[in-house]
Protein backbone atom coordinates (compact mmCIF):
# COMPACT_ATOMS: atom_id res chain seq x y z
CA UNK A 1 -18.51 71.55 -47.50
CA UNK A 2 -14.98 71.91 -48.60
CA UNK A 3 -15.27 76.18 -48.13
CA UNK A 4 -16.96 75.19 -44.34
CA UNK A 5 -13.54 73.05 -43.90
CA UNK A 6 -10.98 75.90 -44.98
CA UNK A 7 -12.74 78.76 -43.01
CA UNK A 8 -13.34 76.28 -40.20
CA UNK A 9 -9.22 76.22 -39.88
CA UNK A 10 -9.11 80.01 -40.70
CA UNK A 11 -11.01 80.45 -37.51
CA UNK A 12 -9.08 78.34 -35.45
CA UNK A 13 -6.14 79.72 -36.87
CA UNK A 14 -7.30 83.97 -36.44
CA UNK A 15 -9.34 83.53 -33.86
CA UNK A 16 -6.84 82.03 -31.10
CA UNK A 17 -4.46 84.39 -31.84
CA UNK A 18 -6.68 87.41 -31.33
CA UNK A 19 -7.62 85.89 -28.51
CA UNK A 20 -4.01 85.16 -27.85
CA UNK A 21 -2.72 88.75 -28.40
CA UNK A 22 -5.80 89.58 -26.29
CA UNK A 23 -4.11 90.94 -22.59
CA UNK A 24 -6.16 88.33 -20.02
CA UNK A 25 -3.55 87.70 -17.51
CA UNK A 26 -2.77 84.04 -18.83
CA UNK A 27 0.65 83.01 -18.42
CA UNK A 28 2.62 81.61 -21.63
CA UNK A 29 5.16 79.66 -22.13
CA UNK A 30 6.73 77.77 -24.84
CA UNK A 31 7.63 73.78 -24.99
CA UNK A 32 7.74 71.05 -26.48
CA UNK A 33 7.80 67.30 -26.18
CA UNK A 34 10.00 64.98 -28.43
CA UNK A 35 10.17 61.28 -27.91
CA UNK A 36 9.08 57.63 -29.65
CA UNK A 37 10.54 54.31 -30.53
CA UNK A 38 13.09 52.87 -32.53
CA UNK A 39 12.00 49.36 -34.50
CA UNK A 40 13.62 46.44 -36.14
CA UNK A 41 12.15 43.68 -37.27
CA UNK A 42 13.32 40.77 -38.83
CA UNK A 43 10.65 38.25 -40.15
CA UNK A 44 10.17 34.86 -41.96
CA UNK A 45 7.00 33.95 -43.79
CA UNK A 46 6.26 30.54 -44.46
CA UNK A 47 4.70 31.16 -48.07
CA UNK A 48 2.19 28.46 -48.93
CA UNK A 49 3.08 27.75 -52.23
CA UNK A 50 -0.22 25.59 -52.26
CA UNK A 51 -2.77 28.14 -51.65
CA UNK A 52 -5.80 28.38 -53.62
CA UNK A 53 -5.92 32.21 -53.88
CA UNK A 54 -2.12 32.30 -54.36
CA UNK A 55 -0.80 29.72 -56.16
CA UNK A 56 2.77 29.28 -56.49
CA UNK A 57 2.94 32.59 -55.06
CA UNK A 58 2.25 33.38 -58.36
CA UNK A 59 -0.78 36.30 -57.88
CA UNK A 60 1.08 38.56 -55.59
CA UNK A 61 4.94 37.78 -54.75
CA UNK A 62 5.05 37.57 -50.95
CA UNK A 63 8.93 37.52 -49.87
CA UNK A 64 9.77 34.56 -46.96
CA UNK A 65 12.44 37.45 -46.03
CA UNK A 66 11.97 41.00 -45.07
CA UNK A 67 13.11 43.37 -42.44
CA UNK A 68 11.90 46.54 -41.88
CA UNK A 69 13.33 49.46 -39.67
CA UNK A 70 10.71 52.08 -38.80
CA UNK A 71 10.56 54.77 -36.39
CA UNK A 72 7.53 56.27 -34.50
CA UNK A 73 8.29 59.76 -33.71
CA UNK A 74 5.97 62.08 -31.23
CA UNK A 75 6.92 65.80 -31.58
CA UNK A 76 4.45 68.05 -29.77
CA UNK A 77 4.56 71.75 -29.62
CA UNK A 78 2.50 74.10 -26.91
CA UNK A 79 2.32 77.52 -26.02
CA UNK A 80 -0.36 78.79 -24.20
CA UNK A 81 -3.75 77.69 -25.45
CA UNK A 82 -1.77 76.36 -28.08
CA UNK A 83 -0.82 72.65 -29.07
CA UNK A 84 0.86 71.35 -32.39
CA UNK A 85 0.41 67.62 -32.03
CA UNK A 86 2.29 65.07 -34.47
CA UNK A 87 3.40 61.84 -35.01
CA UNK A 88 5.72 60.81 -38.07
CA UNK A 89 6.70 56.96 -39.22
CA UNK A 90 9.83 57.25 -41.38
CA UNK A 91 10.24 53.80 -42.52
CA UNK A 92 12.72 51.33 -44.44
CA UNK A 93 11.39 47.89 -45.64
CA UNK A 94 13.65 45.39 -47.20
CA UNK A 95 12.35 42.48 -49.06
CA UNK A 96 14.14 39.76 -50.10
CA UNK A 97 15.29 39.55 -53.63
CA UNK A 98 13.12 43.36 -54.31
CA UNK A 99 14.79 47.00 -54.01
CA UNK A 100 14.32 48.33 -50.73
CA UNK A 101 11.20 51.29 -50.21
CA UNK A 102 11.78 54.52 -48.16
CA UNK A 103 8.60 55.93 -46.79
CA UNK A 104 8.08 58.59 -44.69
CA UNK A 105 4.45 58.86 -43.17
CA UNK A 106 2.75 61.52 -41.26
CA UNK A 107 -0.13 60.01 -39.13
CA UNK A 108 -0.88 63.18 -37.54
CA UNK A 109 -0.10 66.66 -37.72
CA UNK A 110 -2.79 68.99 -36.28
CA UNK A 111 -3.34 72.15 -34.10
CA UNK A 112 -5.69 72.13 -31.05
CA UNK A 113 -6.22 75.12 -29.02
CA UNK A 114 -8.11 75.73 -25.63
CA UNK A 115 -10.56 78.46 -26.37
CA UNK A 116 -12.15 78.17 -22.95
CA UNK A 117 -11.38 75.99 -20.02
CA UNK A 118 -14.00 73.19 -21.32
CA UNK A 119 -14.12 74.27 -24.98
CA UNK A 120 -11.14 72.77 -27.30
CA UNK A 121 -11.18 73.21 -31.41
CA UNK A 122 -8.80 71.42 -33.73
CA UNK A 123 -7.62 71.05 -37.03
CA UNK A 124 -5.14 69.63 -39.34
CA UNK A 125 -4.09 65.54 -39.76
CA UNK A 126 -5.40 63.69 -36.97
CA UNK A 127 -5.82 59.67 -35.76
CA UNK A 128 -8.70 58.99 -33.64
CA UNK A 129 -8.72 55.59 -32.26
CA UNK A 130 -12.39 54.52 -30.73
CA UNK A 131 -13.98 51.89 -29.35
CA UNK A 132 -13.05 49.60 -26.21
CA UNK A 133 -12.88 46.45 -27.91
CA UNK A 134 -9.55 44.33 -28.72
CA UNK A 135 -11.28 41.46 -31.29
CA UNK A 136 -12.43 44.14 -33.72
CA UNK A 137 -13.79 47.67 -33.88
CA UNK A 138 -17.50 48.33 -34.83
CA UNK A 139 -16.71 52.04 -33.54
CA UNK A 140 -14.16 53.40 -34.94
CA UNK A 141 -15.76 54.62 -38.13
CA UNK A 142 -13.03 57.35 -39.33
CA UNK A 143 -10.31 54.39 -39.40
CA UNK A 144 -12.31 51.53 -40.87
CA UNK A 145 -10.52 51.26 -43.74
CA UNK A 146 -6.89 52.19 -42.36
CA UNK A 147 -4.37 49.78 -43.00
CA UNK A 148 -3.20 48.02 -39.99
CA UNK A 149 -0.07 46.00 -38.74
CA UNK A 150 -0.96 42.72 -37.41
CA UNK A 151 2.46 42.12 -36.28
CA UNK A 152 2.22 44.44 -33.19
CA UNK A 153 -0.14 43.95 -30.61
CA UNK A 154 -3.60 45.55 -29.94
CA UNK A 155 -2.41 48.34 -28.07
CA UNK A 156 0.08 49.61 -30.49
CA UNK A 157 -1.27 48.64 -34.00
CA UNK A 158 -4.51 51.25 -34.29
CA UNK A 159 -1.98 53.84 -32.83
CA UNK A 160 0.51 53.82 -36.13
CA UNK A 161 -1.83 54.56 -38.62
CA UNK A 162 -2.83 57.41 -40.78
CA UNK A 163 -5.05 60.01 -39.67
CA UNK A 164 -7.16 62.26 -41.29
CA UNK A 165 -7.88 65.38 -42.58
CA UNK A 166 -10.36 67.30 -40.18
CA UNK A 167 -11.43 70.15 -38.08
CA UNK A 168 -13.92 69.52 -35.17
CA UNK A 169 -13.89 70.09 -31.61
CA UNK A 170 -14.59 69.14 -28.11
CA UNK A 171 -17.15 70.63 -25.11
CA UNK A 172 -16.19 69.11 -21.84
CA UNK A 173 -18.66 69.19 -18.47
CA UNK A 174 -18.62 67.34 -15.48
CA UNK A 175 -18.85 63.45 -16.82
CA UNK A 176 -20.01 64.55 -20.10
CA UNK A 177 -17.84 65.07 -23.56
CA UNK A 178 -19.56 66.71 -26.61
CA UNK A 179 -17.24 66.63 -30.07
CA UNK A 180 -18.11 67.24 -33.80
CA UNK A 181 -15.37 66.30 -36.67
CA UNK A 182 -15.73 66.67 -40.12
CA UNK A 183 -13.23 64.74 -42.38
CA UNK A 184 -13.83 66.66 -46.03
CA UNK A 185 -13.29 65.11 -49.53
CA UNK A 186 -9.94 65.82 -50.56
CA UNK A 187 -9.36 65.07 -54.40
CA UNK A 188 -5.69 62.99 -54.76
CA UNK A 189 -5.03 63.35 -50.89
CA UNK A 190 -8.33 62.03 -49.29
CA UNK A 191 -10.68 59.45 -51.40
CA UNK A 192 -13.48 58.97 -48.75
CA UNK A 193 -16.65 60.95 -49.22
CA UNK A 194 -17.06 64.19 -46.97
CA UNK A 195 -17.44 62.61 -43.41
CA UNK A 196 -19.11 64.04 -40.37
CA UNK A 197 -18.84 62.17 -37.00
CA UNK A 198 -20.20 63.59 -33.96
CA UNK A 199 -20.40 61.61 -30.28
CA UNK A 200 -21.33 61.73 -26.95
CA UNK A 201 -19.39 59.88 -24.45
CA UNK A 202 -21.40 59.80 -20.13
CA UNK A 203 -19.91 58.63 -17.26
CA UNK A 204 -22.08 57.76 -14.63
CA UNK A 205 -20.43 57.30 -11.17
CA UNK A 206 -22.59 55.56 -9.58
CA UNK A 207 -22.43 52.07 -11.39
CA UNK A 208 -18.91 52.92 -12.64
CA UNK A 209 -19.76 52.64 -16.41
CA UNK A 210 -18.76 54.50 -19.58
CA UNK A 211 -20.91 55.18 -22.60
CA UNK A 212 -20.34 56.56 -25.86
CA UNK A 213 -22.47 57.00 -29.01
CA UNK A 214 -21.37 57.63 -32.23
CA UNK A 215 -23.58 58.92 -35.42
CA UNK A 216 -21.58 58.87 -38.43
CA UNK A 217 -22.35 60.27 -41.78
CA UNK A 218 -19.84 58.93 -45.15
CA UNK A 219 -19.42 56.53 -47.46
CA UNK A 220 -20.62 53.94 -45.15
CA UNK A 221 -23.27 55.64 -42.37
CA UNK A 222 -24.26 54.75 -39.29
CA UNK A 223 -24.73 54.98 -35.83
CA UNK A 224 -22.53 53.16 -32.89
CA UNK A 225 -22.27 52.40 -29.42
CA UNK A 226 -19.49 51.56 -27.02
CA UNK A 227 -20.07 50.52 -23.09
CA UNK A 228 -17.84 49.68 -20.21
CA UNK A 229 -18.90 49.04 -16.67
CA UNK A 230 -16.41 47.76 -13.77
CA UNK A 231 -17.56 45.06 -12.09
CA UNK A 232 -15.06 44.55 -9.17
CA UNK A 233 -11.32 45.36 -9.11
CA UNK A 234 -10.77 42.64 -11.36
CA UNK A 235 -13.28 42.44 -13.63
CA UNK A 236 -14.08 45.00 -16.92
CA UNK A 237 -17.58 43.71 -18.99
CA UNK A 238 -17.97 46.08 -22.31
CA UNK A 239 -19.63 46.12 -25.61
CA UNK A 240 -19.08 47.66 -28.99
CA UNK A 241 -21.94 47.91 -31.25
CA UNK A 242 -22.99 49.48 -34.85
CA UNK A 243 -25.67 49.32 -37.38
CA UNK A 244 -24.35 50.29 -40.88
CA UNK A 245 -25.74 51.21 -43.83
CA UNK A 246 -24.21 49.85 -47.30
CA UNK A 247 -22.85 46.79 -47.52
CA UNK A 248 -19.00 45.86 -48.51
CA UNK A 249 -20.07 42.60 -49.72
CA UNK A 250 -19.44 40.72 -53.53
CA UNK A 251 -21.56 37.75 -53.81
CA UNK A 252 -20.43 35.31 -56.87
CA UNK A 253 -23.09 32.84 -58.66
CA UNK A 254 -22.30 30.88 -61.29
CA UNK A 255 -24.48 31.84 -64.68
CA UNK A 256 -22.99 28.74 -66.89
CA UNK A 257 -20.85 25.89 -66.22
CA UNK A 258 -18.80 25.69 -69.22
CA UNK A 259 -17.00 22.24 -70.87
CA UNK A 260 -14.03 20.90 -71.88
CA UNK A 261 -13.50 23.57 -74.38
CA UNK A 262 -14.50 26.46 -72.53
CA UNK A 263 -14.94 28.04 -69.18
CA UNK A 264 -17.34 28.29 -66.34
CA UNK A 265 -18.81 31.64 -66.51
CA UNK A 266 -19.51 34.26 -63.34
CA UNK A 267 -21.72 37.27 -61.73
CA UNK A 268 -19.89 39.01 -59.69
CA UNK A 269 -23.16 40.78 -57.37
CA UNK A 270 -21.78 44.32 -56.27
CA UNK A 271 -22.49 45.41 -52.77
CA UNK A 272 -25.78 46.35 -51.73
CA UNK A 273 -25.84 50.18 -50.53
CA UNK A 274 -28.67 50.33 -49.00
CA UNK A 275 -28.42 46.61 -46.65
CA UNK A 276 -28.78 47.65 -43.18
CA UNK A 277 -26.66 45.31 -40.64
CA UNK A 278 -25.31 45.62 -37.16
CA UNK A 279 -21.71 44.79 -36.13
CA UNK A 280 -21.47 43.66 -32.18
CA UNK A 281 -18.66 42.81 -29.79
CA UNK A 282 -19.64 41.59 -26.42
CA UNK A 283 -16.68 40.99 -24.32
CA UNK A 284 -15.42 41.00 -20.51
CA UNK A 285 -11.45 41.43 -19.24
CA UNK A 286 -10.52 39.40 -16.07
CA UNK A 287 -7.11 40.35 -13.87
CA UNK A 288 -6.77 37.10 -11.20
CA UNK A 289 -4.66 37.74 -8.22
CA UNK A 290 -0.80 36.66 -10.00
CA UNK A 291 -1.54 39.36 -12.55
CA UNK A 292 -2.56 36.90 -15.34
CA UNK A 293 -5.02 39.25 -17.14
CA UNK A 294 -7.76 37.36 -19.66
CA UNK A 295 -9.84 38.86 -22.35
CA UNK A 296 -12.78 36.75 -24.34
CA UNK A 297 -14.98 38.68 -26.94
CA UNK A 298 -17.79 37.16 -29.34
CA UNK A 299 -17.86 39.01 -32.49
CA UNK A 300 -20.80 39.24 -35.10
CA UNK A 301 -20.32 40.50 -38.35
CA UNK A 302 -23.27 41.41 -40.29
CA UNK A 303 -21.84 41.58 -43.17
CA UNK A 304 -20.27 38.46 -43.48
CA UNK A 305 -20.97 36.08 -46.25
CA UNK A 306 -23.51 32.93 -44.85
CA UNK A 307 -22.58 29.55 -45.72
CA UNK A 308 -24.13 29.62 -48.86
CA UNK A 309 -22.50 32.86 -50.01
CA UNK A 310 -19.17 31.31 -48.38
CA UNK A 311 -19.64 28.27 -50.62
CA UNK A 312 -20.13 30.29 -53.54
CA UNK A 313 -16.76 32.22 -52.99
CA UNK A 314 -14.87 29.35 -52.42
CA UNK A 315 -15.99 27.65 -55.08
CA UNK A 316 -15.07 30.52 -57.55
CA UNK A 317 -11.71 30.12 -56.09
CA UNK A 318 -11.07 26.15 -56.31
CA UNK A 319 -12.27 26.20 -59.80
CA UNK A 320 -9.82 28.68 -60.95
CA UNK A 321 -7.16 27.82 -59.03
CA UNK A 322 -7.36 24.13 -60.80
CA UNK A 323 -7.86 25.74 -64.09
CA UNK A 324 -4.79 27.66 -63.83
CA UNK A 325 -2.60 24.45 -62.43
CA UNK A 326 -4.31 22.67 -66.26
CA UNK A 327 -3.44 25.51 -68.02
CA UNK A 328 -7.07 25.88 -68.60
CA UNK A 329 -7.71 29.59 -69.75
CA UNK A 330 -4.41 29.87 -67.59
CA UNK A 331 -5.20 34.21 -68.13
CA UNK A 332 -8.63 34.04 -67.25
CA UNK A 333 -8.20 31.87 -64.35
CA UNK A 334 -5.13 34.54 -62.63
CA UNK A 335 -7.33 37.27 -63.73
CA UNK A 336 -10.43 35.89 -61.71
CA UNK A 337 -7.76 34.80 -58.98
CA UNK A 338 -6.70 38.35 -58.87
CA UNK A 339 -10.35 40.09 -58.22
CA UNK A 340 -10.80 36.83 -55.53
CA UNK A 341 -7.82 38.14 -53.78
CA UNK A 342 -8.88 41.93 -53.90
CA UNK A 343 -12.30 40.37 -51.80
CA UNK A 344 -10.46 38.63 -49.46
CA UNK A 345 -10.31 39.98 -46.11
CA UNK A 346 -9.32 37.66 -43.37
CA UNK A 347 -10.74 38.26 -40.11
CA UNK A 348 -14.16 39.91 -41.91
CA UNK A 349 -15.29 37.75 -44.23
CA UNK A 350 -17.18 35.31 -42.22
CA UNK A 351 -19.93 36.28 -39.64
CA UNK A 352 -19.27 34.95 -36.29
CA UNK A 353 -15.93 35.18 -34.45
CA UNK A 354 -14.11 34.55 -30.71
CA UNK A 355 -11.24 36.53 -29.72
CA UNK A 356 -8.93 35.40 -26.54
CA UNK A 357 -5.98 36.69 -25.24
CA UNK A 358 -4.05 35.27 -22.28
CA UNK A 359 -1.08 38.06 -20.88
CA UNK A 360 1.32 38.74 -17.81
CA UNK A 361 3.72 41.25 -17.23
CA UNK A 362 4.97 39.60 -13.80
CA UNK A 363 5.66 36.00 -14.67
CA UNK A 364 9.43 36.33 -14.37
CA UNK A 365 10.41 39.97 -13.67
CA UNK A 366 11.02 42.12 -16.78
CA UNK A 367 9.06 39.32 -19.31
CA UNK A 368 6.16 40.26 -20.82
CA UNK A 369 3.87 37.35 -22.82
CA UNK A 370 0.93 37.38 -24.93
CA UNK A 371 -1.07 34.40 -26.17
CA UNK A 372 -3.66 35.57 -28.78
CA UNK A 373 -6.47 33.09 -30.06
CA UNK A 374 -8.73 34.33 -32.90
CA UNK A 375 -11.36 31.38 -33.97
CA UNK A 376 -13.74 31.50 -37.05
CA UNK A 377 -16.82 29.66 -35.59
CA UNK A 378 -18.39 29.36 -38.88
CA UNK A 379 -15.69 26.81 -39.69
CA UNK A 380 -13.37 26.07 -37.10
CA UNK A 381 -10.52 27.79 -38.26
CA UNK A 382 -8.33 29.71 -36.42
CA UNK A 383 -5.67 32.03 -35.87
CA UNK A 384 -2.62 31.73 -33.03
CA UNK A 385 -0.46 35.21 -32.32
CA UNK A 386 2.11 34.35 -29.61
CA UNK A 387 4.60 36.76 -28.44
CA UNK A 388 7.04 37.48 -25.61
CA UNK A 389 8.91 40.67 -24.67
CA UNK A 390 11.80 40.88 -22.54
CA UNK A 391 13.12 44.58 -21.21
CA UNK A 392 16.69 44.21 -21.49
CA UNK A 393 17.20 47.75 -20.14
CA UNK A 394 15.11 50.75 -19.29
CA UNK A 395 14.88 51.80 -22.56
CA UNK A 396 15.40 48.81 -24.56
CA UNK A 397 12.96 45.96 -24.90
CA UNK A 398 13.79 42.62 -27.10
CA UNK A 399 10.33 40.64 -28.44
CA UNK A 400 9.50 37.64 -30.58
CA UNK A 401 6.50 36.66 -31.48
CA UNK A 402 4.79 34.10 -34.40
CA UNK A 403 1.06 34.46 -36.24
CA UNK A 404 -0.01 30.41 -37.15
CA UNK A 405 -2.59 29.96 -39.64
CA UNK A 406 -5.01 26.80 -39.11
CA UNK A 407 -7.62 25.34 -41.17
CA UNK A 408 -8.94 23.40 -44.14
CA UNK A 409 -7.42 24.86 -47.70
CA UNK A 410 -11.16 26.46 -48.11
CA UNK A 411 -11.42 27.52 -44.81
CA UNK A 412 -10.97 31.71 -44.12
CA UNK A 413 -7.89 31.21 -42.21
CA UNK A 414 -6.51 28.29 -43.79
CA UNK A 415 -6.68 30.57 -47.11
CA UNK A 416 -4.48 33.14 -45.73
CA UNK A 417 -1.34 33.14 -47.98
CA UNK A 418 1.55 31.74 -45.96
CA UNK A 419 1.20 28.91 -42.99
CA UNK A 420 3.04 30.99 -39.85
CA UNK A 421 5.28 33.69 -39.61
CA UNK A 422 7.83 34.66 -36.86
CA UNK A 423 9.96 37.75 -36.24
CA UNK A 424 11.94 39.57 -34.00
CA UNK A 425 10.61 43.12 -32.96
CA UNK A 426 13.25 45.35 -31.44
CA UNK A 427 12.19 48.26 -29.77
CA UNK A 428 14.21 51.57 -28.53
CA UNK A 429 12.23 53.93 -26.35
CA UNK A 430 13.85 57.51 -26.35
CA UNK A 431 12.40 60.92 -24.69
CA UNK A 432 14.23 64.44 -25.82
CA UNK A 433 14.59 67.27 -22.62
CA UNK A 434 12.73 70.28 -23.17
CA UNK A 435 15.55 72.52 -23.23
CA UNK A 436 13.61 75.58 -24.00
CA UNK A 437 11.35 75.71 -21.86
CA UNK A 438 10.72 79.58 -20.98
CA UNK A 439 10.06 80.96 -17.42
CA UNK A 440 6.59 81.40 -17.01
CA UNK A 441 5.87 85.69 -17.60
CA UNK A 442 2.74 87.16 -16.38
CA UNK A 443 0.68 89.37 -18.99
């Protein structure tokens, strides 16, 4: 498979410039695009000393300060049938009372040439972002386990992310889209299994609706679907659907309770790979007439823990925590504290979900405002995001914006490991002039 992905690039690479070099009559001309935005952002975390996966902060050393300056550059070369698309992130994060880390990361860096007018083949580092849910993402297979940035919004956080390594391509027709990817095994570079992902996406004109199915083959198979369908000017009704195969689940049960002089005892049940379960989002988007736009989304996650298994889990955590406040096996008690933490994935580990957001653009002219409700309806806790952006000039836009935490201390959000946050989140939008742009030369 790895051979198939090297000579897949090789052909891109020879092919489109013999067919380049080729005299056809196409015109050529060289350009380029350079642009992004500039961040800063201050924050302050509200650390819950308290917590029972954290205590005392004491597992993993969340700062209540940090600020982090990042940029998100878009540099995009073309000639021809020729594009060289990327997108670099060279960041600077400042914790409080830590050294400061210098990253520079390259979400995507790939080639994609036009072959024929409906025939496209690329290759190189590249972020695909699917699906046409907000809530979460039961499609988008090649970034499930992509770190995100829950500090930005839904429309920018899935863009800043790492790509991958692939080659694949893309056959367009009239309201039809054909494409193949495969992501290979890259030893130090790329963990993941070899990965194949190949999907269909209709349109079909006539009830003004937009399909897409996905089959995906890696470390986690499975097959997807996405649908959209406008209703009315005003009103957008989609799903997002998948049924996987291998489950990401740890159950814990309890195989002796200890005593006074020595500890309970644990399984720790690793995840099933065979378990079968789907992942849905069913949600609609609303505009009303002052430009107040609403979005509401129920979520199912089939592989959420059920109250039992949630009991179980939270369990293992209260016991430990207390046994490290006692002093109890204080090392055994951080140590099982520690794997409790690696399991803990807020926003997945329960199975059913609502997602609302509230947002207007033309409330007061240049102020844009978010209100973002995420609710655990296994246990009534929830999450609060809201934010507010103000363009101070064309290119400069000011925001602030807060995540609240609410729940019991065993509920999933009421875990998470500080009460609120809230940060300001500068942004500087700049666009370079193609200066070189060549006159266009007949062949």
């Amino acid at each position: 498979m790895k051979l198939f992905f090297y000579a897949a690039i090789s052909i891109v690479l020879i092919g489109s410039q013999a067919f380049l070099l080729t005299p056809k009559g196409y015109s050529q001309e060289f350009g380029y695009e350079l642009g992004g935005i500039i961040y800063e952002q201050p924050a302050y975390n509200f650390i819950d000393h308290g917590n029972l996966l954290n205590p005392d902060n004491k597992i993993i050393d969340f700062p209540n300060l940090t600020n982090k300056t990042w940029g998100k550059i878009n540099l995009n070369l073309h000639y021809d049938i020729f594009k060289f698309n990327t997108q670099f992130r060279p960041t600077l994060f400042f914790p409080e009372g830590a050294p400061g880390k210098i990253d520079l990361y390259t979400d995507e860096a790939y080639l994609d040439v036009r072959l024929a007018k409906e025939l496209f083949l690329f290759a190189g580092k590249r972020n695909f972002v699917e699906g046409v849910t907000y809530g979460a993402y039961p499609t988008d297979f090649l970034g499930q386990f992509k770190k995100l940035d829950y500090s930005l919004r839904e429309e920018e956080r899935r863009v800043q992310r790492a790509g991958n390594y692939l080659v694949g391509g893309d056959l367009f027709f009239k309201n039809i889209t054909l494409s193949a990817i495969y992501a290979p095994h890259i030893k130090g570079t790329q963990d993941e299994k070899d990965r194949v992902l190949v999907k269909g996406k209709l349109l079909v004109e006539s009830i003004n609706t937009d399909m897409a199915l996905h089959v995906f083959y890696g470390d986690i198979p499975g097959v997807g679907l996405d649908v959209s369908s406008t209703v009315s000017d005003n009103l957008v009704l989609y799903t997002g659907s998948a049924l996987r195969q291998g489950s990401q689940k740890v159950n814990i049960t309890v195989t002796s309770n200890g005593d006074n002089t020595s500890p309970r005892t644990f399984k720790f049940t690793p995840p099933d790979d065979y378990k079968v379960y789907p992942q849905i989002v069913v949600g609609g988007n609303y505009t009303f007439k002052d430009g107040t736009n609403l979005i509401g989304e129920y979520i199912f996650n089939g592989d959420g823990y059920s109250n039992r298994e949630w009991s179980q889990f939270k369990d293992f955590v209260k016991y430990n925590n207390e046994s490290y406040r006692n002093n109890f096996f204080k090392g055994l008690a951080l140590s099982n504290l520690g794997t409790a933490n690696a399991m803990f994935k807020i926003r997945e580990m329960r199975k059913h979900y609502a997602f609302f957001r509230l947002s207007n653009s033309k409330w007061i002219e240049n102020l844009d405002g978010q209100l973002v409700f995420q609710v655990g309806l296994n246990d009534g806790s929830f999450m609060v995001y809201p934010s507010l952006d103000y363009k101070v000039t064309k290119n400069l836009v000011l925001g602030i914006y807060s995540t609240i935490f609410v729940g019991k201390r065993d509920s999933e959000f009421g875990m998470q490991y500080w009460h609120a946050d809230v940060g300001l989140l500068l942004r500087y939008y700049f666009t370079v002039p193609n200066y070189l742009k060549s006159e266009k030369k007949s062949m």
